[in-house]
Protein backbone atom coordinates (compact mmCIF):
# COMPACT_ATOMS: atom_id res chain seq x y z
CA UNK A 1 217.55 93.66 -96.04
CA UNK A 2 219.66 92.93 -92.58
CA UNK A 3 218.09 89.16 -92.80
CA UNK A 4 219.56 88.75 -96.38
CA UNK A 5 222.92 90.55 -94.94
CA UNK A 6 223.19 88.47 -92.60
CA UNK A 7 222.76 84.75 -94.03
CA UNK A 8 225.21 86.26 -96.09
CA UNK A 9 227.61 86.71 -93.59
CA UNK A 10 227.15 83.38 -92.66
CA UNK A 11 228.00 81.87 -96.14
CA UNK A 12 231.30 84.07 -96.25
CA UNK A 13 231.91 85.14 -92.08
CA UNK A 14 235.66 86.11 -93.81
CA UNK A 15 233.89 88.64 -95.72
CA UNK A 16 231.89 89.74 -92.93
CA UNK A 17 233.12 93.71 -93.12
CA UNK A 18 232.32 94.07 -96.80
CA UNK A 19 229.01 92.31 -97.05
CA UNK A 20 228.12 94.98 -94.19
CA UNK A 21 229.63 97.79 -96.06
CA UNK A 22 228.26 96.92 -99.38
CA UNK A 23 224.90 96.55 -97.39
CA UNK A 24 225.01 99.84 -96.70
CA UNK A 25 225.90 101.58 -99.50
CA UNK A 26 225.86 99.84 -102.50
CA UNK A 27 222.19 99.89 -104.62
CA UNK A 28 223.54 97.28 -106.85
CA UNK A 29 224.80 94.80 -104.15
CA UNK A 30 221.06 95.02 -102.77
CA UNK A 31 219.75 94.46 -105.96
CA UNK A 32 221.59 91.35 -106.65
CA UNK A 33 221.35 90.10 -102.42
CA UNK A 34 217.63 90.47 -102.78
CA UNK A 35 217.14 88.21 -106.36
CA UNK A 36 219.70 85.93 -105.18
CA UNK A 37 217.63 85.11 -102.25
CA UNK A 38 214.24 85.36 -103.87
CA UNK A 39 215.73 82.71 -106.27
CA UNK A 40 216.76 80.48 -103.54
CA UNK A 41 213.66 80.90 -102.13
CA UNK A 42 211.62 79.61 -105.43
CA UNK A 43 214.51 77.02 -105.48
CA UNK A 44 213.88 75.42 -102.82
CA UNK A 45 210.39 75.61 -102.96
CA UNK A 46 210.49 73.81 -105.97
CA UNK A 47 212.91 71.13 -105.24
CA UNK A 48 211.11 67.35 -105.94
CA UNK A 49 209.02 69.17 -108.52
CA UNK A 50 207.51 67.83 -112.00
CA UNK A 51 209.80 70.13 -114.15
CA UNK A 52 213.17 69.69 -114.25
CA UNK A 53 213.93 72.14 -116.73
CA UNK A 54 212.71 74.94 -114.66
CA UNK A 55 214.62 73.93 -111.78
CA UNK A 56 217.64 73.88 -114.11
CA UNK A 57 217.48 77.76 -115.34
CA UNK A 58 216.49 78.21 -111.40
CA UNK A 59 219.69 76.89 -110.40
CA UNK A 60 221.56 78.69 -113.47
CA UNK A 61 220.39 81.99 -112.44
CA UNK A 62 221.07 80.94 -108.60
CA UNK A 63 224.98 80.24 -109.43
CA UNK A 64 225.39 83.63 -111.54
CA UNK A 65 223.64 85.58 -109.09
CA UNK A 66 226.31 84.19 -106.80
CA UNK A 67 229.00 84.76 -108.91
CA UNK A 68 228.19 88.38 -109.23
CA UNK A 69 227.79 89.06 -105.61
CA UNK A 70 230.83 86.90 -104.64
CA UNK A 71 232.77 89.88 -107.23
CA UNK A 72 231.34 92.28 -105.50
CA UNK A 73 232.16 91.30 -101.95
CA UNK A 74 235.81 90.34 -103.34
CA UNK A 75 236.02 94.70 -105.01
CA UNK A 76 236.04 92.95 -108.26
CA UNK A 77 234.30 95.35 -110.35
CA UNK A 78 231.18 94.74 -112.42
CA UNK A 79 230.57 95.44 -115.56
């Protein structure tokens, strides 16, 4: 979990205190952290690939689960 804190850091340093803190103690900031980068990971291992369509709900479900944890980091509550 402190590799997937940390890139996250580095996408938002200005957020670098609450990423850390929601790290810590928040089950459903983990949650989301760790299928937002298991997505990314099967995104780009799939770049150049046969199936568009795949790719697309890949990179759907990439930009919500960013969305989400972007809330999150912000103290925008979830619902």
């Amino acid at each position: 979990m402190r590799e997937k804190i940390q890139k996250m850091v580095e996408r938002f340093p200005e957020h670098a205190e609450s990423i850390r803190a929601l790290g810590k103690s928040s089950a459903r900031f983990q949650d989301l952290l760790s299928d937002f980068h298991r997505v990314e990971q099967r995104l780009e291992s799939r770049r150049g690939a046969d199936d568009p369509g795949s790719l697309d709900d890949l990179e759907r479900r990439h930009r919500n689960l960013r969305q989400e944890l972007v809330m999150l980091i912000q103290g925008y509550p979830l619902a």
